[in-house]
PDB file of N, CA and C in Angstrom:
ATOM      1  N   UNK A   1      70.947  15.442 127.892  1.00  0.00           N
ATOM      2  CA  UNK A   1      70.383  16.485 128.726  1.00  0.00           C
ATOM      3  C   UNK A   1      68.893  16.229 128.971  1.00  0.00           C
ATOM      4  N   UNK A   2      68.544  15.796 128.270  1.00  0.00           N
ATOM      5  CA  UNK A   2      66.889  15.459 128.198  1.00  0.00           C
ATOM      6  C   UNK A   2      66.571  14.468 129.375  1.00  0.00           C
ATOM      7  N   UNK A   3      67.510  13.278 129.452  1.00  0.00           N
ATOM      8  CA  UNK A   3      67.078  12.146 130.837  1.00  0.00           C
ATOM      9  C   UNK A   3      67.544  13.195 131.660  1.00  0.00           C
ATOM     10  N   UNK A   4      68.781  14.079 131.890  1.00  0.00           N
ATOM     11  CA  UNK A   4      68.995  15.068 133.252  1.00  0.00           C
ATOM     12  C   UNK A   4      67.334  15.563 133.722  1.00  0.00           C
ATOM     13  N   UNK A   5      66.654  16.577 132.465  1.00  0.00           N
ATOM     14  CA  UNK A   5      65.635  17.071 133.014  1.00  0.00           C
ATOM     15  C   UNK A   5      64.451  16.350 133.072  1.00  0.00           C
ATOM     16  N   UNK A   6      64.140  15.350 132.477  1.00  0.00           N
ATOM     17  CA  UNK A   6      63.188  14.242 133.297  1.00  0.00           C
ATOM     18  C   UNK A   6      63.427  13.512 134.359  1.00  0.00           C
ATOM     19  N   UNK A   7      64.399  13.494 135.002  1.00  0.00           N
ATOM     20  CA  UNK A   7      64.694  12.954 136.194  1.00  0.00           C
ATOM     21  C   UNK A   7      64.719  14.120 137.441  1.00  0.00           C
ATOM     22  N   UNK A   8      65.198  15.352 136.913  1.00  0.00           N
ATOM     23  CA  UNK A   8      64.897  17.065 137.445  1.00  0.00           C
ATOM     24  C   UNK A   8      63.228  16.962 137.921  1.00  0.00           C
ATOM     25  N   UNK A   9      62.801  16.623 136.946  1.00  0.00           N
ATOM     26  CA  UNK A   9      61.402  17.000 136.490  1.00  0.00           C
ATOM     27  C   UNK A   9      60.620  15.668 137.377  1.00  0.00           C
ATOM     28  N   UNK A  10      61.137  14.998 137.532  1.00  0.00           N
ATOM     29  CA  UNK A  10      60.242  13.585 138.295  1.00  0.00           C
ATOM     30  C   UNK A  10      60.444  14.214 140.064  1.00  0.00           C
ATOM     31  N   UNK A  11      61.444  14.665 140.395  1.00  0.00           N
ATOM     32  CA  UNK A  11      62.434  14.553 141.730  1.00  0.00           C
ATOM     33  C   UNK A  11      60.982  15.584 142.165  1.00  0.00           C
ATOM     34  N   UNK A  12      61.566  16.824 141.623  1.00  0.00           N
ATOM     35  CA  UNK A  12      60.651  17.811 141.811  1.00  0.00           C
ATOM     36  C   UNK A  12      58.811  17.930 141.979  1.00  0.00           C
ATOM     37  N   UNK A  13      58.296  16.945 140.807  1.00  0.00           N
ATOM     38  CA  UNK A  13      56.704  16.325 140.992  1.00  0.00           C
ATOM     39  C   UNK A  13      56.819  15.268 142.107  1.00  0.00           C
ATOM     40  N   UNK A  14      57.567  14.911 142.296  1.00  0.00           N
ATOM     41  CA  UNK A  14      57.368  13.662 143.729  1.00  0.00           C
ATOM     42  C   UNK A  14      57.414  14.546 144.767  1.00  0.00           C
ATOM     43  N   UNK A  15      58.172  15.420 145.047  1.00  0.00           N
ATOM     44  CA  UNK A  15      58.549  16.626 146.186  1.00  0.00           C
ATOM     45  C   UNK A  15      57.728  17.252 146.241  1.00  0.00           C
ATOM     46  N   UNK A  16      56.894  18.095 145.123  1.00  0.00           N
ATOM     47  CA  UNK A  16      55.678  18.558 145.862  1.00  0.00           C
ATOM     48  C   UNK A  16      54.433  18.245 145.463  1.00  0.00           C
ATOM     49  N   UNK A  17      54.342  16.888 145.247  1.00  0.00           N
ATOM     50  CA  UNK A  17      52.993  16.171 145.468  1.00  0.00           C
ATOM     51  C   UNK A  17      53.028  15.460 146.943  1.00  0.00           C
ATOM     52  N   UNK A  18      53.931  15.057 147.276  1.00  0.00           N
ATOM     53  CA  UNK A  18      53.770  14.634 148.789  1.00  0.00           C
ATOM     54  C   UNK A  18      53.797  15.748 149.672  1.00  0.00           C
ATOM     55  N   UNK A  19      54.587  17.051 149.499  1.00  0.00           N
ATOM     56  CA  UNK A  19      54.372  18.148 150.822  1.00  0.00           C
ATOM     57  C   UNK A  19      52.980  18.861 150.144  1.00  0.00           C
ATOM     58  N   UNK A  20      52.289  18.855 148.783  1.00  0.00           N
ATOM     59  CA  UNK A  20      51.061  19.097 148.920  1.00  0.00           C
ATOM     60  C   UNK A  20      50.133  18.114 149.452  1.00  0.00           C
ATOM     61  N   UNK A  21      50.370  16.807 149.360  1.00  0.00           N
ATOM     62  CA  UNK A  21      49.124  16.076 149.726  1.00  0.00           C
ATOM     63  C   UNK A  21      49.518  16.160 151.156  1.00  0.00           C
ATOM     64  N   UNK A  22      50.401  16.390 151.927  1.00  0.00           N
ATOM     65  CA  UNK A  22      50.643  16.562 153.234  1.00  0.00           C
ATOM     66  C   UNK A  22      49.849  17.652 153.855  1.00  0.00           C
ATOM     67  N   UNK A  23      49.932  18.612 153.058  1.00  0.00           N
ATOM     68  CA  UNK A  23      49.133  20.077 153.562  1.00  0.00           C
ATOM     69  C   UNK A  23      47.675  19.994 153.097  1.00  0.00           C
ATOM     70  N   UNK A  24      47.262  19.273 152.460  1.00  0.00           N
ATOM     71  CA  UNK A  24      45.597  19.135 152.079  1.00  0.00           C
ATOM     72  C   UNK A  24      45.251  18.181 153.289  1.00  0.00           C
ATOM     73  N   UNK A  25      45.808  17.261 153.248  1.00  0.00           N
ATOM     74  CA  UNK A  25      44.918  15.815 154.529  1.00  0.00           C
ATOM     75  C   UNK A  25      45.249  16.402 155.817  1.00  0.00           C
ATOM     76  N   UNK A  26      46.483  16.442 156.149  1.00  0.00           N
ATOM     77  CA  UNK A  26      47.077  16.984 157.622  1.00  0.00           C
ATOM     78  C   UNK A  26      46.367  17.987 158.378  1.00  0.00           C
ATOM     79  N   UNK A  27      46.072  18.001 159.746  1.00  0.00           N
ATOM     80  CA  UNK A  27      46.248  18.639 160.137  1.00  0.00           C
ATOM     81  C   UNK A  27      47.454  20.204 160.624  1.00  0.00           C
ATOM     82  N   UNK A  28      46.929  21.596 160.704  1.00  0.00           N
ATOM     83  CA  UNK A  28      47.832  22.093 160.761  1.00  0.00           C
ATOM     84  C   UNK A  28      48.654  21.700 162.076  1.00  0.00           C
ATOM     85  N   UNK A  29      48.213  21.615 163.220  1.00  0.00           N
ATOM     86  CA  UNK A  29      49.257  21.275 164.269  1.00  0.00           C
ATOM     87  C   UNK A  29      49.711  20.095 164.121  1.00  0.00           C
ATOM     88  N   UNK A  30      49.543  18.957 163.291  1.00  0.00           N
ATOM     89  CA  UNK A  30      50.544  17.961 163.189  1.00  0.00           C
ATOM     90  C   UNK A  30      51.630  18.408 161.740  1.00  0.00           C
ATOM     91  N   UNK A  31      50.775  19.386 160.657  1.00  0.00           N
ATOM     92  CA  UNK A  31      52.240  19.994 159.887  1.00  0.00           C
ATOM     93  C   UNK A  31      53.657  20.556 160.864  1.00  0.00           C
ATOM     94  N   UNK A  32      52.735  21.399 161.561  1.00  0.00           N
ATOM     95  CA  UNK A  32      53.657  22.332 162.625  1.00  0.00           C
ATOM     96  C   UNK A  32      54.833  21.234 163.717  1.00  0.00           C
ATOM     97  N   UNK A  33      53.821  19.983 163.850  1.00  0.00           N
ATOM     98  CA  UNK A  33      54.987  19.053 164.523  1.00  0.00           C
ATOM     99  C   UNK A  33      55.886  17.789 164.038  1.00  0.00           C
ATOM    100  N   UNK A  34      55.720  18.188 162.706  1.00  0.00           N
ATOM    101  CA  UNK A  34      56.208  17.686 161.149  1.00  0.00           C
ATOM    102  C   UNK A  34      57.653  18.431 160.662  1.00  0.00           C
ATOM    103  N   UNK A  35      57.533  19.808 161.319  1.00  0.00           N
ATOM    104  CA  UNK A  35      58.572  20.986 161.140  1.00  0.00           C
ATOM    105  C   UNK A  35      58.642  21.637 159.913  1.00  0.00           C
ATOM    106  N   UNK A  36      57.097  21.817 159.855  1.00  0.00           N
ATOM    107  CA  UNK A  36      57.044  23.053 158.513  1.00  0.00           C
ATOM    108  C   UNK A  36      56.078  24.147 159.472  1.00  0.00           C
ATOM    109  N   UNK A  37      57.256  24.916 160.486  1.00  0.00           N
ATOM    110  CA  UNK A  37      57.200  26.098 160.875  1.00  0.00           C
ATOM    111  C   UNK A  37      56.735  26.999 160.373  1.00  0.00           C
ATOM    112  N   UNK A  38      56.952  27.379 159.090  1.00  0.00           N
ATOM    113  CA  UNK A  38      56.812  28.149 158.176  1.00  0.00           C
ATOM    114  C   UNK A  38      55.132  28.814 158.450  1.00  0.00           C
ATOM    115  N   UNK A  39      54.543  27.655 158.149  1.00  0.00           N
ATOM    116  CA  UNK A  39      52.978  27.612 157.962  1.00  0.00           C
ATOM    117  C   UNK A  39      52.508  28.027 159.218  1.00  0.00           C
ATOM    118  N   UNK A  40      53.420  28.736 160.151  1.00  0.00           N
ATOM    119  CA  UNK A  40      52.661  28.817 161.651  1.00  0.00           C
ATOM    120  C   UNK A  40      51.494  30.444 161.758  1.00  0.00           C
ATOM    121  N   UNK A  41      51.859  31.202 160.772  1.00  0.00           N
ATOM    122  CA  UNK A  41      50.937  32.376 160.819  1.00  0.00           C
ATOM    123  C   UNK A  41      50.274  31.884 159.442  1.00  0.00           C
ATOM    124  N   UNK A  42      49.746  30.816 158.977  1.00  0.00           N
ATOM    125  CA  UNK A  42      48.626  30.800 157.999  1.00  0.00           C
ATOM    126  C   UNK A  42      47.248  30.283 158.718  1.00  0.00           C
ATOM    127  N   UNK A  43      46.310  30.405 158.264  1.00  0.00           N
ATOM    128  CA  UNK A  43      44.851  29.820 158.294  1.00  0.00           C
ATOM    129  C   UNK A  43      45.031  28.421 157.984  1.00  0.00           C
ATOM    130  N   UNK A  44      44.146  27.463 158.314  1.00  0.00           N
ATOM    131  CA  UNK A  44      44.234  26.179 157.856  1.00  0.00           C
ATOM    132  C   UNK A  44      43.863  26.010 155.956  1.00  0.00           C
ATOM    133  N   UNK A  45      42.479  26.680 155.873  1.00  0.00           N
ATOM    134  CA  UNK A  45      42.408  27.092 154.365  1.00  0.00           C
ATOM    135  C   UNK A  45      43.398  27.449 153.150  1.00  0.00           C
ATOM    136  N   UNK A  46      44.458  28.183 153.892  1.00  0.00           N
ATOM    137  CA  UNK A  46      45.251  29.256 153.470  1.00  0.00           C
ATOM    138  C   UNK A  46      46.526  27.598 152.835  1.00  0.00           C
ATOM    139  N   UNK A  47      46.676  26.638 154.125  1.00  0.00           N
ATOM    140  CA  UNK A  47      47.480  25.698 153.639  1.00  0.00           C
ATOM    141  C   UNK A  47      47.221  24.737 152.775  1.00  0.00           C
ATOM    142  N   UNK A  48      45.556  24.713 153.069  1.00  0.00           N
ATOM    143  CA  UNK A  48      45.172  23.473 151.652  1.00  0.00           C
ATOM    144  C   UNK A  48      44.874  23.912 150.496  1.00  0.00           C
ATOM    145  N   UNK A  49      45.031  25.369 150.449  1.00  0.00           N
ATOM    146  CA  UNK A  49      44.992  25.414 149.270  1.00  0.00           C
ATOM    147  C   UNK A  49      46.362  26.069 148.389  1.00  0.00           C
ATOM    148  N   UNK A  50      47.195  25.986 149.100  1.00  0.00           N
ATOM    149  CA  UNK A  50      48.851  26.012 148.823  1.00  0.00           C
ATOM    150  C   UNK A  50      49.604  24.607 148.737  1.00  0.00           C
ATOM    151  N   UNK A  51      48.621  24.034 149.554  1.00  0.00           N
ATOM    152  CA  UNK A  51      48.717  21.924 148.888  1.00  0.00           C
ATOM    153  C   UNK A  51      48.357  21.240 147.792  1.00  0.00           C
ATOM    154  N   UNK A  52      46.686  22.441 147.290  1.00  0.00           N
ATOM    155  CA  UNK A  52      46.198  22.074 145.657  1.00  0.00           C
ATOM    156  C   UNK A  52      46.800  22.445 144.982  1.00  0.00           C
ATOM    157  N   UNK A  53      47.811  23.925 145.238  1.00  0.00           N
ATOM    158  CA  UNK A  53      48.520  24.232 144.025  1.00  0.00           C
ATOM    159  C   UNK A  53      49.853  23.805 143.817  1.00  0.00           C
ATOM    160  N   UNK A  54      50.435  23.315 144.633  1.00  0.00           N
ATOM    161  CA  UNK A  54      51.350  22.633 144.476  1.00  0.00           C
ATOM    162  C   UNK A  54      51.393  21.007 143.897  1.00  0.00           C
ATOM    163  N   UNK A  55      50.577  20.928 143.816  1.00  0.00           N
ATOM    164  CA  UNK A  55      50.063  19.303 143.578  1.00  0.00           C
ATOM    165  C   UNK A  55      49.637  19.274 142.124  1.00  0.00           C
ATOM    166  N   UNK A  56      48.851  20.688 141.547  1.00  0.00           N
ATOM    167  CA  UNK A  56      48.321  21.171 140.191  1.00  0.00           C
ATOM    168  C   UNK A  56      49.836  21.343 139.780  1.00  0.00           C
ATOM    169  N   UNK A  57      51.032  21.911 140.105  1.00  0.00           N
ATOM    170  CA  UNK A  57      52.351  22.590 139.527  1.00  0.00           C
ATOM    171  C   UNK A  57      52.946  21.006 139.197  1.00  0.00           C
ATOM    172  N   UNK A  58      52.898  19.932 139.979  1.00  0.00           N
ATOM    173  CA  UNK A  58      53.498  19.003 139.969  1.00  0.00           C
ATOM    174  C   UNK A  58      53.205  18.227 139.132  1.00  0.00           C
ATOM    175  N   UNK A  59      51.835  18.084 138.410  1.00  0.00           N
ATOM    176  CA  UNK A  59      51.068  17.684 137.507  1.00  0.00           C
ATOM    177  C   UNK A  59      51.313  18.191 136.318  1.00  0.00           C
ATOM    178  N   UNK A  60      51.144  19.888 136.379  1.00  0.00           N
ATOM    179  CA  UNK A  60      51.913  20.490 135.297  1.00  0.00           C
ATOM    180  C   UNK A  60      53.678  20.222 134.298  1.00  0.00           C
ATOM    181  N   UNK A  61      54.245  19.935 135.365  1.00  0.00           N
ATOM    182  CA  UNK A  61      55.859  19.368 134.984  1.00  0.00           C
ATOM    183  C   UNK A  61      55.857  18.443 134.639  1.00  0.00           C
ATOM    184  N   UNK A  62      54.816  17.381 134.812  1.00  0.00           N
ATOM    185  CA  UNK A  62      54.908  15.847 134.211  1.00  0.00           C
ATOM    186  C   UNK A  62      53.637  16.057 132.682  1.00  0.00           C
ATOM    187  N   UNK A  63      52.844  16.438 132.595  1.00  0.00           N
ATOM    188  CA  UNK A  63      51.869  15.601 131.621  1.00  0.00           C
ATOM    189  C   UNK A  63      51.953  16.469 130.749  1.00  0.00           C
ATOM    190  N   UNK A  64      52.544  18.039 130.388  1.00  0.00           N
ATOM    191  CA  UNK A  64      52.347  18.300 128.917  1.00  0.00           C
ATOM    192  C   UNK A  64      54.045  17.175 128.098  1.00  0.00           C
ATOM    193  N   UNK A  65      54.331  16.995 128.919  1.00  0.00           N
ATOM    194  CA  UNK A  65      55.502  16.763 128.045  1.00  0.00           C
ATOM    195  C   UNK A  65      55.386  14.982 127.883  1.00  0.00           C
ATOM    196  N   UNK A  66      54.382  14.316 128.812  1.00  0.00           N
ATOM    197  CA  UNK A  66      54.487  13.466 128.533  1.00  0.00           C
ATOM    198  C   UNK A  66      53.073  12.618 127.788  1.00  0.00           C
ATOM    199  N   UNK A  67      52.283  13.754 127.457  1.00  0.00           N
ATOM    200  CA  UNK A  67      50.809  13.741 126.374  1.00  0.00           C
ATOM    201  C   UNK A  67      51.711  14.376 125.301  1.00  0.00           C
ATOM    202  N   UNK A  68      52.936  15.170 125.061  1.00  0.00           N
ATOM    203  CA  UNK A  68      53.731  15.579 124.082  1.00  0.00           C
ATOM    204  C   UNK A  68      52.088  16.815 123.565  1.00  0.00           C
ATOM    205  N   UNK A  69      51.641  17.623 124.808  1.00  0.00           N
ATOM    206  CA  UNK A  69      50.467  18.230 124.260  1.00  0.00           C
ATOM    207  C   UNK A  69      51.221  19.791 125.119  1.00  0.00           C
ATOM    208  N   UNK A  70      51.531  20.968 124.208  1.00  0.00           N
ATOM    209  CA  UNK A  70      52.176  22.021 124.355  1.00  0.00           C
ATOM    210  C   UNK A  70      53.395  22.015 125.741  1.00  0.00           C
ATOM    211  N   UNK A  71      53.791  21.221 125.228  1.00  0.00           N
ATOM    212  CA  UNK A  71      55.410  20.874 126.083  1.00  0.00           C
ATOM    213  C   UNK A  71      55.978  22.298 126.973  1.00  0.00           C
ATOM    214  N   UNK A  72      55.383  23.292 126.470  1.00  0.00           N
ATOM    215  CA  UNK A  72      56.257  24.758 127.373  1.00  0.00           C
ATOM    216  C   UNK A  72      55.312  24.709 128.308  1.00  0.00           C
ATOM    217  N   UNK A  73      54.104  24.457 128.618  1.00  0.00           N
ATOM    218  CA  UNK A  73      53.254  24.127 129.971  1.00  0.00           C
ATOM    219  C   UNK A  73      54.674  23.871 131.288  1.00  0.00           C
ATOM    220  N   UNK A  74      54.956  22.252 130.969  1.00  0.00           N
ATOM    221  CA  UNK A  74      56.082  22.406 131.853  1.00  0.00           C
ATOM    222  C   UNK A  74      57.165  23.362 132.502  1.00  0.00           C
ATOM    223  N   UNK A  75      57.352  24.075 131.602  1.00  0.00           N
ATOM    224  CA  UNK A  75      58.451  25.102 131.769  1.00  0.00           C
ATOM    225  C   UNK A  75      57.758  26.780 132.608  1.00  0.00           C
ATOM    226  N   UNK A  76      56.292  26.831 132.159  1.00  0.00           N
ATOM    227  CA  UNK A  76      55.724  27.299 132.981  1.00  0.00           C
ATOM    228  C   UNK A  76      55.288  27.013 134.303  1.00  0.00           C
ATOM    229  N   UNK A  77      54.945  26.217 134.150  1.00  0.00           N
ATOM    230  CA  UNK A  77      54.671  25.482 135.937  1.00  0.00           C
ATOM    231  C   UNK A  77      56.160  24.786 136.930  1.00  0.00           C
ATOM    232  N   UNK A  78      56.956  25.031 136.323  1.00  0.00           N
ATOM    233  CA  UNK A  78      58.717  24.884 136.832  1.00  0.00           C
ATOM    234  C   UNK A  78      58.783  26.491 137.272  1.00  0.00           C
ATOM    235  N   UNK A  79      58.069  26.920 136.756  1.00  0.00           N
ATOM    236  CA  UNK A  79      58.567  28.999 137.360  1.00  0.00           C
ATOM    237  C   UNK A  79      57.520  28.878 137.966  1.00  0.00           C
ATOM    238  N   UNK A  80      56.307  28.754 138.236  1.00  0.00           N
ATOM    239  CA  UNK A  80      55.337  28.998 139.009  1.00  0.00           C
ATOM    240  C   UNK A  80      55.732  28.188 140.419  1.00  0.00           C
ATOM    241  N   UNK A  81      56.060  26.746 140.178  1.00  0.00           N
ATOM    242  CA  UNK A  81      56.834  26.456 141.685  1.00  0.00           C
ATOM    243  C   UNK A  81      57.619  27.022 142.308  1.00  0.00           C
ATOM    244  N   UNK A  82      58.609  27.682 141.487  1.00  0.00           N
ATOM    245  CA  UNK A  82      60.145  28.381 142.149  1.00  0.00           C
ATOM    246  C   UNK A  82      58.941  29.862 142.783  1.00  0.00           C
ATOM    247  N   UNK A  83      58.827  30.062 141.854  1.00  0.00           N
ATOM    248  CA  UNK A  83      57.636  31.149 142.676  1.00  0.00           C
ATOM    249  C   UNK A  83      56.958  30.850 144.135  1.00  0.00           C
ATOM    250  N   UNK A  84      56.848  29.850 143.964  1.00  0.00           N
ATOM    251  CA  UNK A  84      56.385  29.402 145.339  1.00  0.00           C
ATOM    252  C   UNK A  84      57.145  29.558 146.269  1.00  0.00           C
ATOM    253  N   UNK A  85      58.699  28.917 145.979  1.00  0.00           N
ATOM    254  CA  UNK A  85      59.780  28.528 146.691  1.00  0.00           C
ATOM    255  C   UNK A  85      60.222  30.142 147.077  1.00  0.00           C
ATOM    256  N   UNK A  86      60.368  31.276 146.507  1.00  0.00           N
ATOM    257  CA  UNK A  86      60.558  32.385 146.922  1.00  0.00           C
ATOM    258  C   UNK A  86      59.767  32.951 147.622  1.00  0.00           C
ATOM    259  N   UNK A  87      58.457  33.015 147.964  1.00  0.00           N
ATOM    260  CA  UNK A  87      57.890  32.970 148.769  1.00  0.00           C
ATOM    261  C   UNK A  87      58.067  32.450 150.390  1.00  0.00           C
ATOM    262  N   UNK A  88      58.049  31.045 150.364  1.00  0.00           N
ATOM    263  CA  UNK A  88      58.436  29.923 150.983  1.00  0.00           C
ATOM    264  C   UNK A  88      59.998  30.994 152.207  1.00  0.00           C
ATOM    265  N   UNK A  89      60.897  31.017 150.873  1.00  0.00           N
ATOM    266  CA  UNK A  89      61.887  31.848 151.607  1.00  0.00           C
ATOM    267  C   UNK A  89      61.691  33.007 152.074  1.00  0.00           C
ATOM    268  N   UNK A  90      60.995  33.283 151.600  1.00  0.00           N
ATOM    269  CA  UNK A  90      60.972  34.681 152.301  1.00  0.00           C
ATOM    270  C   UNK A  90      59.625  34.885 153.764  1.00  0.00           C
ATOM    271  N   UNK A  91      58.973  33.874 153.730  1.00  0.00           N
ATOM    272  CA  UNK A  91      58.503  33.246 154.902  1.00  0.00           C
ATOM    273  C   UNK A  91      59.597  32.778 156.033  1.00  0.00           C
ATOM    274  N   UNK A  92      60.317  32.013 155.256  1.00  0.00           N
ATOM    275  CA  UNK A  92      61.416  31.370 156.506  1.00  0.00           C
ATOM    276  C   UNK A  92      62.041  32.835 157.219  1.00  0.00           C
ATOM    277  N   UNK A  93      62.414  33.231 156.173  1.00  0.00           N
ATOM    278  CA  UNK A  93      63.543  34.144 156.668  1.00  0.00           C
ATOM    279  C   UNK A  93      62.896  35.148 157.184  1.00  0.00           C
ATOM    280  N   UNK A  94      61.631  35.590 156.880  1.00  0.00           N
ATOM    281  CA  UNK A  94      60.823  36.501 158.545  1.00  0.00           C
ATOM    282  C   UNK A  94      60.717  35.599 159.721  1.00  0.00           C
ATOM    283  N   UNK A  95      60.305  34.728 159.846  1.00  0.00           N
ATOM    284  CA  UNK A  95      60.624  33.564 161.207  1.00  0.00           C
ATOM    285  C   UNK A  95      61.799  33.076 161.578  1.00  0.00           C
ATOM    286  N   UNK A  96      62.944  33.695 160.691  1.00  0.00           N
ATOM    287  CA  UNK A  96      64.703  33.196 161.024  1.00  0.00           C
ATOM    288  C   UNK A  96      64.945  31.784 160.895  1.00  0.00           C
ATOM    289  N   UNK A  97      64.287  30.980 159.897  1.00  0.00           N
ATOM    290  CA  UNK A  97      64.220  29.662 159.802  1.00  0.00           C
ATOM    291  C   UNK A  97      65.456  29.666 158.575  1.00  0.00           C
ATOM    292  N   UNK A  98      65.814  28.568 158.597  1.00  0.00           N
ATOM    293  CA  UNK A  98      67.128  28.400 157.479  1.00  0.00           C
ATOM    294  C   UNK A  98      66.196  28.222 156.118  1.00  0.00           C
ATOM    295  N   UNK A  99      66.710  29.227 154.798  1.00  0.00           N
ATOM    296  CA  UNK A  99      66.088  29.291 153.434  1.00  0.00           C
ATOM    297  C   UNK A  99      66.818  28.722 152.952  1.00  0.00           C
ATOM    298  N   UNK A 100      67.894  27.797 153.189  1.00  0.00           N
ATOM    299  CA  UNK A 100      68.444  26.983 152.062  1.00  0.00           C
ATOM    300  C   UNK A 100      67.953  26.251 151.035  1.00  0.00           C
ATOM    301  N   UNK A 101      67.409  25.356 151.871  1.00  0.00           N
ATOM    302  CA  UNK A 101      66.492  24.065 150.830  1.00  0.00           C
ATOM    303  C   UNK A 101      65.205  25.019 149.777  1.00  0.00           C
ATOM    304  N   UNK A 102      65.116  25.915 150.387  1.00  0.00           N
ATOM    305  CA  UNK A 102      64.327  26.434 149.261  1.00  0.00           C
ATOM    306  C   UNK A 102      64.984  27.231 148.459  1.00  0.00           C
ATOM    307  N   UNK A 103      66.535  27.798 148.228  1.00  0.00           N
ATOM    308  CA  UNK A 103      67.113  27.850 147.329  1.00  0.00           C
ATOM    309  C   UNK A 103      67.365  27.036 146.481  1.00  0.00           C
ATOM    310  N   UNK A 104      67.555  26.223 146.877  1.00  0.00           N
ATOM    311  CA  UNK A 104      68.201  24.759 146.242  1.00  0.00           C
ATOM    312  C   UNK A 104      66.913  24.415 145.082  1.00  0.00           C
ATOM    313  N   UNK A 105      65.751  24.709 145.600  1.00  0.00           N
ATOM    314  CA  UNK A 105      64.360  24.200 144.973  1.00  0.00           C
ATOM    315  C   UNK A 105      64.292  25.062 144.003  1.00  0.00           C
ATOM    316  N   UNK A 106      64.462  26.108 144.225  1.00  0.00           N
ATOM    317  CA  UNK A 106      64.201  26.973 143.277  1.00  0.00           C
ATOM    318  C   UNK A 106      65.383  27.360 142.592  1.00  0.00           C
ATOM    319  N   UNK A 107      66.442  26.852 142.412  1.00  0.00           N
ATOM    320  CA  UNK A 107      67.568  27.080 141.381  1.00  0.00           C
ATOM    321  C   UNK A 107      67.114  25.462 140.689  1.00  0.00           C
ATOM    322  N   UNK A 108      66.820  24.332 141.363  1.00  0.00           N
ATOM    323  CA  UNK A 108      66.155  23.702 140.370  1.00  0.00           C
ATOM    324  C   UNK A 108      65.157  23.703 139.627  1.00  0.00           C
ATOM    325  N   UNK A 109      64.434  24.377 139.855  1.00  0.00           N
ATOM    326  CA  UNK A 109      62.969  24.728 139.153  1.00  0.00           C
ATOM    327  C   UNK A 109      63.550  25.544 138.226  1.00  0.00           C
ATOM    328  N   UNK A 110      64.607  26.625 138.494  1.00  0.00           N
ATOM    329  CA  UNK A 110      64.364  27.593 137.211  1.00  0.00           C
ATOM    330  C   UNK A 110      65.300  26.696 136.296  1.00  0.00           C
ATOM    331  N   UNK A 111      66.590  25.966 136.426  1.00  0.00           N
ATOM    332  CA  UNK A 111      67.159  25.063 135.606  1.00  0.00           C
ATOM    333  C   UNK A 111      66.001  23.977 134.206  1.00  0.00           C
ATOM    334  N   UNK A 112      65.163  23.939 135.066  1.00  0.00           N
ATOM    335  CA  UNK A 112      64.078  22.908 134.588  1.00  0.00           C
ATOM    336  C   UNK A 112      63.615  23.635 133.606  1.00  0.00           C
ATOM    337  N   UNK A 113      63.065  24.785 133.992  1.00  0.00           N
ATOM    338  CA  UNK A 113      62.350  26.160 133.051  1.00  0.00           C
ATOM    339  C   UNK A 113      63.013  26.235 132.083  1.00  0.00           C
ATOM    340  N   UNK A 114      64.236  26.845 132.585  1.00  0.00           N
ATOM    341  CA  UNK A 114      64.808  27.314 131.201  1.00  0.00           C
ATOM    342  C   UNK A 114      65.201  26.588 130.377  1.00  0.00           C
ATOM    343  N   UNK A 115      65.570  24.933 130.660  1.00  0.00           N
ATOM    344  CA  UNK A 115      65.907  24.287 129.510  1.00  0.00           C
ATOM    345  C   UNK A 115      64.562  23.409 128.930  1.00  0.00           C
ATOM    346  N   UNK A 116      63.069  23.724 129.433  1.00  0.00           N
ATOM    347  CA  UNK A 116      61.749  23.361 128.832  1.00  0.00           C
ATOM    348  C   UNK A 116      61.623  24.878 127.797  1.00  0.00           C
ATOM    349  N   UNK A 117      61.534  25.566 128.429  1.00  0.00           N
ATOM    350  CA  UNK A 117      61.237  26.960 127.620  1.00  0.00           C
ATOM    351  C   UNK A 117      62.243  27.500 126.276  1.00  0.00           C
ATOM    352  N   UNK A 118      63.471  26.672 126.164  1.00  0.00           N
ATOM    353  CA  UNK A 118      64.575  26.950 125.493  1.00  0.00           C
ATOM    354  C   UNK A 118      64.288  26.201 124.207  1.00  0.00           C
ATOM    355  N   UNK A 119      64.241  24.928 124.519  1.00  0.00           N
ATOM    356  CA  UNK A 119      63.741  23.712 123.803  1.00  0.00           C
ATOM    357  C   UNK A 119      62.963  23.578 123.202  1.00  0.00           C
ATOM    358  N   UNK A 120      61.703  24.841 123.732  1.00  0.00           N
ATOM    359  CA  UNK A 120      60.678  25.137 122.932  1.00  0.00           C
ATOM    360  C   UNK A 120      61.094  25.754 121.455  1.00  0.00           C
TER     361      UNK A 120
END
């Protein structure tokens, strides 16, 4: 179970270190023609700094567990993403955009959680 959630845990830090470093460098009208709709009633500010924290969450899931320095860090920053991801949905779904993939994200994130936080 342990390679399951380090490989959980890698998928997920690769996923939103690239759609954060996407939303920090990018422009918003090339996000918008990228097809992250979503972001169409934010500020440009508003997205880079929903790119730092996603990029900080992604950081979080990889290095307490792999400095072996308070290992439930991870399991906290696995709920703070899904947090995101509910958000995220509930953005889509005022713009009528499909919330799937951010279900999907966030039933993996809390999977991740609960078996970092369990383990603890």
């Amino acid at each position: 179970m342990e390679t399951t959630i380090w490989i959980l845990k890698g998928l997920l830090a690769t996923l939103f270190t690239l759609i954060g470093m996407s939303k920090i460098f990018l422009p918003k009208a090339k996000l918008l023609n990228n097809g992250m709709q979503s972001l169409v009633n934010l500020e440009p500010n508003q997205i880079k700094g929903i790119g730092i924290l996603e990029v900080l969450g992604a950081m979080g899931l990889i290095l307490p567990g792999l400095v072996n320095i308070y290992p439930l860090l991870s399991g906290i920053a696995a709920l703070c993403l899904g947090l995101t991801m509910v958000v995220a949905a509930r953005m889509h779904q005022q713009l009528k955009l499909p919330v799937a993939p951010n279900l999907v994200i966030l039933a993996i994130c809390l999977f991740v959680a609960y078996h970092e936080m369990i383990g603890f």
